[in-house]
N, C-alpha and C. Protein backbone atom coordinates (compact mmCIF):
# COMPACT_ATOMS: atom_id res chain seq x y z
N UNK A 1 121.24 -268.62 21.51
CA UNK A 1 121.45 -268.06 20.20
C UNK A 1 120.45 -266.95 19.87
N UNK A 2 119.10 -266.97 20.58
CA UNK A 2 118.59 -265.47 20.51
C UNK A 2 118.98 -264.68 20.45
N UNK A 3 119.91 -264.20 21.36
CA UNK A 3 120.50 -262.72 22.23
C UNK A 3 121.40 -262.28 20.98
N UNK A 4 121.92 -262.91 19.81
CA UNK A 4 122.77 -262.02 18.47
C UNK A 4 121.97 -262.17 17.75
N UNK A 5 120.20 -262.22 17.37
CA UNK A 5 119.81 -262.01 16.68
C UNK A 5 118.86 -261.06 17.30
N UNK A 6 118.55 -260.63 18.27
CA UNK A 6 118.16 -259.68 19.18
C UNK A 6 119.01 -258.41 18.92
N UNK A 7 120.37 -258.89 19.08
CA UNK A 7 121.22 -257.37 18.95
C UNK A 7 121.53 -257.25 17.14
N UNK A 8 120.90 -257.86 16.78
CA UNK A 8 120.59 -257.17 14.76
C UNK A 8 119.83 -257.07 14.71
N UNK A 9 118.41 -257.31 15.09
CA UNK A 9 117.08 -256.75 15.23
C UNK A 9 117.58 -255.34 15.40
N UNK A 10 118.18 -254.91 16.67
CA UNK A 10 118.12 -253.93 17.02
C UNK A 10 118.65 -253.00 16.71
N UNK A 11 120.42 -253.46 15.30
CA UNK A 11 121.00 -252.33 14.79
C UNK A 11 120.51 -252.28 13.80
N UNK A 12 119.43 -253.09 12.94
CA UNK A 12 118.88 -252.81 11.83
C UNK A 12 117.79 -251.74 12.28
N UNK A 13 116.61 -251.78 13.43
CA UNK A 13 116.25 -250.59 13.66
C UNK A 13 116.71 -249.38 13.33
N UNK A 14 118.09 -249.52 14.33
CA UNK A 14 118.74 -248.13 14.66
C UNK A 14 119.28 -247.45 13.24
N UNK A 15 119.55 -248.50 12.16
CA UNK A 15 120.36 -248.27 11.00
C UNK A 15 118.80 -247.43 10.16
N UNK A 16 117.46 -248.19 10.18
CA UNK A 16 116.38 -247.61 9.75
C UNK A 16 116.15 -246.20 10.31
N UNK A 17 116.45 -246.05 11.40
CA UNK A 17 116.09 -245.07 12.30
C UNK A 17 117.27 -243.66 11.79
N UNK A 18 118.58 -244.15 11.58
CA UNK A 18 119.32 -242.84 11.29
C UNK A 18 118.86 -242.70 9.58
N UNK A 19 118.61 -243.50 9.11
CA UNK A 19 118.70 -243.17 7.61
C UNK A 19 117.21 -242.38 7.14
N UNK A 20 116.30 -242.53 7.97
CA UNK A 20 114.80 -241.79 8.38
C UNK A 20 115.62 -240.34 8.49
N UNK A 21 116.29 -240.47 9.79
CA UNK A 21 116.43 -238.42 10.01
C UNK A 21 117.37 -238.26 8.80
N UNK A 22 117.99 -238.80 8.17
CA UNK A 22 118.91 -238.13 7.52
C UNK A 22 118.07 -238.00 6.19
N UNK A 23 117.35 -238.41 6.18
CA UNK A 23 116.26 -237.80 5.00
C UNK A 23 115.65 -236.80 5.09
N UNK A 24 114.72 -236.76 6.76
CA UNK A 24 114.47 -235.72 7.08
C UNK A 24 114.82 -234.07 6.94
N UNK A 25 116.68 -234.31 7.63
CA UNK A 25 117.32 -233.19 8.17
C UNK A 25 117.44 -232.19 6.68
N UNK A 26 116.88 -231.26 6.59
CA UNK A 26 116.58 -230.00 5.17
C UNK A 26 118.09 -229.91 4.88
N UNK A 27 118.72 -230.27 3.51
CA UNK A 27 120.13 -229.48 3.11
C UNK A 27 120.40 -227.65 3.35
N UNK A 28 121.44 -227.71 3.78
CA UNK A 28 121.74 -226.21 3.98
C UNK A 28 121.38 -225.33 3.49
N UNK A 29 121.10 -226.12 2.05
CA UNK A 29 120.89 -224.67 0.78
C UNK A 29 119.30 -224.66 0.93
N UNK A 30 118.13 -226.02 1.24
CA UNK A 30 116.80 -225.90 1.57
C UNK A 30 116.46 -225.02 3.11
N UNK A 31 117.57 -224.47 4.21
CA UNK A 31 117.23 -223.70 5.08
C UNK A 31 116.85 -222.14 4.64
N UNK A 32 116.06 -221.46 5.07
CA UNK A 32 116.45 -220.69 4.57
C UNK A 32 117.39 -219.43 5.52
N UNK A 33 117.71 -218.33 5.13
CA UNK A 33 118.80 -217.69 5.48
C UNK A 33 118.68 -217.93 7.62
N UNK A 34 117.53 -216.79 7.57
CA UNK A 34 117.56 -216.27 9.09
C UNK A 34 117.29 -217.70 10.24
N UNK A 35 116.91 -218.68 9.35
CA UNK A 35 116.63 -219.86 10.25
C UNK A 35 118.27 -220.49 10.64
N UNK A 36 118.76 -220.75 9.28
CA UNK A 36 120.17 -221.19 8.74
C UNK A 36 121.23 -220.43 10.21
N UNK A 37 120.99 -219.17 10.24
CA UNK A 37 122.07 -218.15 11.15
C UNK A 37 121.32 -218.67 12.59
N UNK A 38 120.09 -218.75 13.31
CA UNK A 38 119.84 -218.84 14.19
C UNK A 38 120.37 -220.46 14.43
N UNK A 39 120.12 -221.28 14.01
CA UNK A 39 120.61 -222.78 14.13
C UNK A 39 121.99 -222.51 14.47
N UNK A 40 122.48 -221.84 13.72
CA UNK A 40 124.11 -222.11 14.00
C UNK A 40 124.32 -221.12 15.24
N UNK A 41 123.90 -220.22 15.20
CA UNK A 41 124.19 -219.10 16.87
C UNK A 41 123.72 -220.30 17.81
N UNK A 42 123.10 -221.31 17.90
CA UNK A 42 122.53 -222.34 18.74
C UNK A 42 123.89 -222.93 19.33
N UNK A 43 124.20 -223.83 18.34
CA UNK A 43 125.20 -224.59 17.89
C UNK A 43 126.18 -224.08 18.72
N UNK A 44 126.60 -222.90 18.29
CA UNK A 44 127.94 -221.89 18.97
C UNK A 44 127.99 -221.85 20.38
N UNK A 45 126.37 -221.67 21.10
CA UNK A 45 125.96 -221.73 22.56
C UNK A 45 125.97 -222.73 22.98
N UNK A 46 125.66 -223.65 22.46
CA UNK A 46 125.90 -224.87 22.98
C UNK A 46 126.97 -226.15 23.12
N UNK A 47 128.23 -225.48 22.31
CA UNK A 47 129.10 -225.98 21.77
C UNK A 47 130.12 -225.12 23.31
N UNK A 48 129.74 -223.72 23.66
CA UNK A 48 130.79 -223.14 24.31
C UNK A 48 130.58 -223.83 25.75
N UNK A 49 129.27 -224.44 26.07
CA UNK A 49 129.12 -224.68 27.33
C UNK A 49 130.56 -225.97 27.61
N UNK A 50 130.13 -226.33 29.03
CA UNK A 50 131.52 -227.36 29.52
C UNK A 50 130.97 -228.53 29.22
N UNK A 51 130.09 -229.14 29.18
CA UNK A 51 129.37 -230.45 29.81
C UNK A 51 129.32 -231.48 28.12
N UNK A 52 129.61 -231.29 26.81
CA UNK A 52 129.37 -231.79 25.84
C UNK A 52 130.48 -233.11 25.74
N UNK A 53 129.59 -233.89 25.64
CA UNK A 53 130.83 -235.07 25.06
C UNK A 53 131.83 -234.67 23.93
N UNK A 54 132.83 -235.37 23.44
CA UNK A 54 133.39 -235.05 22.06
C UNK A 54 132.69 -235.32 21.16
N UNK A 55 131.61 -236.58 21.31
CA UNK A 55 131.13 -237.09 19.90
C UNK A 55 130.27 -235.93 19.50
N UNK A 56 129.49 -235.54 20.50
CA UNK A 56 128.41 -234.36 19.79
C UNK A 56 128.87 -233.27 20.08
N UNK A 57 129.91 -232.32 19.93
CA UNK A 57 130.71 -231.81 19.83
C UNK A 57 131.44 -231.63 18.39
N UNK A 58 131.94 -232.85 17.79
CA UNK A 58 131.89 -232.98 15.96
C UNK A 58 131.14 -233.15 15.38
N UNK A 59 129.99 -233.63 15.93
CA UNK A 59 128.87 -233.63 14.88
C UNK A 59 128.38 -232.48 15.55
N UNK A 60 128.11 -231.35 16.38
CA UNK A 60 127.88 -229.98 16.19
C UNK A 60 128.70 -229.22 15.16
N UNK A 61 130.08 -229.60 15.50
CA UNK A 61 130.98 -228.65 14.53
C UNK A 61 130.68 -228.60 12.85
N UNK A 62 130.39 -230.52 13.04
CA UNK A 62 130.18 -230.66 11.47
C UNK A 62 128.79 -229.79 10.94
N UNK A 63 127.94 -229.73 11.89
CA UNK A 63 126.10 -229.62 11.18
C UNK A 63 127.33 -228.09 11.10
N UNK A 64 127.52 -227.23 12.27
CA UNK A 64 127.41 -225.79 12.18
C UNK A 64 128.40 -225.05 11.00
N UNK A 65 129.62 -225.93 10.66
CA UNK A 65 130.45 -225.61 9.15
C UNK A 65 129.26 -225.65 7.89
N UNK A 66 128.22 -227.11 7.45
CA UNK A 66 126.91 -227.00 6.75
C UNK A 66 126.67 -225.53 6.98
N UNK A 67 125.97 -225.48 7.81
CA UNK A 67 124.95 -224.11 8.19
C UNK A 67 126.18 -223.04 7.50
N UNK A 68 127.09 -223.10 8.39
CA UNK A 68 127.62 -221.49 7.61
C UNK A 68 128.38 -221.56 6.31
N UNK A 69 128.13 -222.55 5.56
CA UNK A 69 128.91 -222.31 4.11
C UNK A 69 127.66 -221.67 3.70
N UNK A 70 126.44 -223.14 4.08
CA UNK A 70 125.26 -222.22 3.38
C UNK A 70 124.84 -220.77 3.29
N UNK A 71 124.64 -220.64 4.49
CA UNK A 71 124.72 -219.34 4.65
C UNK A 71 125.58 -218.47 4.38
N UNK A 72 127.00 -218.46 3.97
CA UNK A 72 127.63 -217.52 3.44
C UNK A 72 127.08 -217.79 1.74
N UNK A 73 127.18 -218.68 1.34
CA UNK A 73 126.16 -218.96 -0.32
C UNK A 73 125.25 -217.86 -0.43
N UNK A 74 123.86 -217.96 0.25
CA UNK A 74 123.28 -217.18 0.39
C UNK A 74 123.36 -215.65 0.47
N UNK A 75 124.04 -214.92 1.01
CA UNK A 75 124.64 -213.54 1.42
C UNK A 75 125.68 -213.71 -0.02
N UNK A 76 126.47 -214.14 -0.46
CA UNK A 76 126.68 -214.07 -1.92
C UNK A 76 126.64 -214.15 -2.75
N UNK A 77 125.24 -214.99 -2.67
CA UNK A 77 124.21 -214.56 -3.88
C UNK A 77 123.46 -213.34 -4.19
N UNK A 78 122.92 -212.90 -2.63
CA UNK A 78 122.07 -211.88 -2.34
C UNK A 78 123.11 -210.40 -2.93
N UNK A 79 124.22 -210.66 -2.73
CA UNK A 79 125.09 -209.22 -2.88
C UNK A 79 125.50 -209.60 -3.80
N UNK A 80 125.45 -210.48 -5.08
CA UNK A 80 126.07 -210.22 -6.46
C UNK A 80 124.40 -209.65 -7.10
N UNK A 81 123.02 -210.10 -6.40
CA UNK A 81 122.10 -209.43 -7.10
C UNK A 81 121.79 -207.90 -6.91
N UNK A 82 122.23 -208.11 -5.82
CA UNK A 82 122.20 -206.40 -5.88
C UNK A 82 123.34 -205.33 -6.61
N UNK A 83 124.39 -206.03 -6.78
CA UNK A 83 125.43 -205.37 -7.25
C UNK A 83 125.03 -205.41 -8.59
N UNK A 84 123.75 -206.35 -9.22
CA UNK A 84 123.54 -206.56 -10.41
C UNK A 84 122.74 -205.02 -10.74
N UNK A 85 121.63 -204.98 -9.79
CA UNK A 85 120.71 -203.72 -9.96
C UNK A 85 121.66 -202.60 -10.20
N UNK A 86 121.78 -202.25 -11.00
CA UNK A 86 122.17 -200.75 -11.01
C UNK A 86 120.90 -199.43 -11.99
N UNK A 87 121.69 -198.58 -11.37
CA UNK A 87 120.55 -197.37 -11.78
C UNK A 87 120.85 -197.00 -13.13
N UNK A 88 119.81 -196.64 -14.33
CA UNK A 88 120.30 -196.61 -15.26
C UNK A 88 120.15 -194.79 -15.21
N UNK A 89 120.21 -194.33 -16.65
CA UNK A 89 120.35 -192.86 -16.70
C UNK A 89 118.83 -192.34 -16.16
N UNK A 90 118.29 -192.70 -15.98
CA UNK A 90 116.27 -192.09 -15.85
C UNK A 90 116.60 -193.03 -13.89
N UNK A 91 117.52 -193.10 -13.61
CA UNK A 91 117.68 -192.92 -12.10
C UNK A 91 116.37 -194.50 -11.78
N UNK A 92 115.88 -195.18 -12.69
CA UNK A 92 115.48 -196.26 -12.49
C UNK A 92 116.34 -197.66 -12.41
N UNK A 93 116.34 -198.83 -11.34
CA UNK A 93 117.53 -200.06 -11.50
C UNK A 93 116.70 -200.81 -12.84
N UNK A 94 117.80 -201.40 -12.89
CA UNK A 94 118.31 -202.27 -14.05
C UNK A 94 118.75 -203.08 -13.99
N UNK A 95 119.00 -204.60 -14.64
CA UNK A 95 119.91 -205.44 -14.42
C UNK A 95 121.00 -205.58 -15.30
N UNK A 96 121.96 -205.41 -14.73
CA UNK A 96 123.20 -205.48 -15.87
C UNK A 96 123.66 -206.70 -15.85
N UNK A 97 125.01 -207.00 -17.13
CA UNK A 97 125.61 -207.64 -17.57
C UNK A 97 126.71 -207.96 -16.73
N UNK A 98 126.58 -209.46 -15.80
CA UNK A 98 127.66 -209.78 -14.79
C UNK A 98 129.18 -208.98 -15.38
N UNK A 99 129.75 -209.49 -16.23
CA UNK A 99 130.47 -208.82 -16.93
C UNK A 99 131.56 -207.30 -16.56
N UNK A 100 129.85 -206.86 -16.41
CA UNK A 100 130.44 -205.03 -16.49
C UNK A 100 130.85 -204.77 -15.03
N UNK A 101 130.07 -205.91 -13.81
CA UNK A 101 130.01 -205.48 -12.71
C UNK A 101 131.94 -205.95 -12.01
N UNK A 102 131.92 -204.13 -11.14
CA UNK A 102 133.13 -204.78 -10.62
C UNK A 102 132.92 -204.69 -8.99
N UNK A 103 133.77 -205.57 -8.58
CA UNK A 103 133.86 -205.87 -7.17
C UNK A 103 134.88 -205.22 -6.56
């Protein structure tokens, strides 16, 4: 009767052990941009090779969809602030009124 309390010893570890990295692992939106794009160009390289199981294979796909929403977030935040700056008449930026701005 050891040997099934041996193997819950050991998924309670493992259960401690994933819920540790998943605390760890930074949310998409805490990466920041150029790290965010290099992770996922990783992902892409390593995803094209032959040798990947399926399981880590979806959980690549899954982390690298994270990475690039974030990262598209980012780049559309960055280009609604700039679309915000505009130059006023004295050729100095400004921030305008979302409003006025068109896309």
């Amino acid at each position: 009767m050891a040997k099934p309390l041996v193997h819950l010893a050991k998924l309670n570890y493992f259960a401690r052990c994933v819920a540790v990295k998943k605390q760890k692992a930074p949310a998409p939106d805490d990466v920041p941009f150029e790290e965010g794009l290099k992770k996922l160009e990783a992902i892409v390289e390593e995803m094209e090779g032959d040798d990947m199981p399926l399981e880590n294979l979806l959980k690549h796909y899954e982390e690298g969809v994270r990475l690039a929403k974030g990262c598209q977030e980012k780049l559309e935040s960055a280009e609604l602030k700039i679309k915000k700056l505009q130059p006023n008449a004295d050729g100095e930026d400004e921030l305008v009124d979302e409003d006025s701005i068109e896309f």
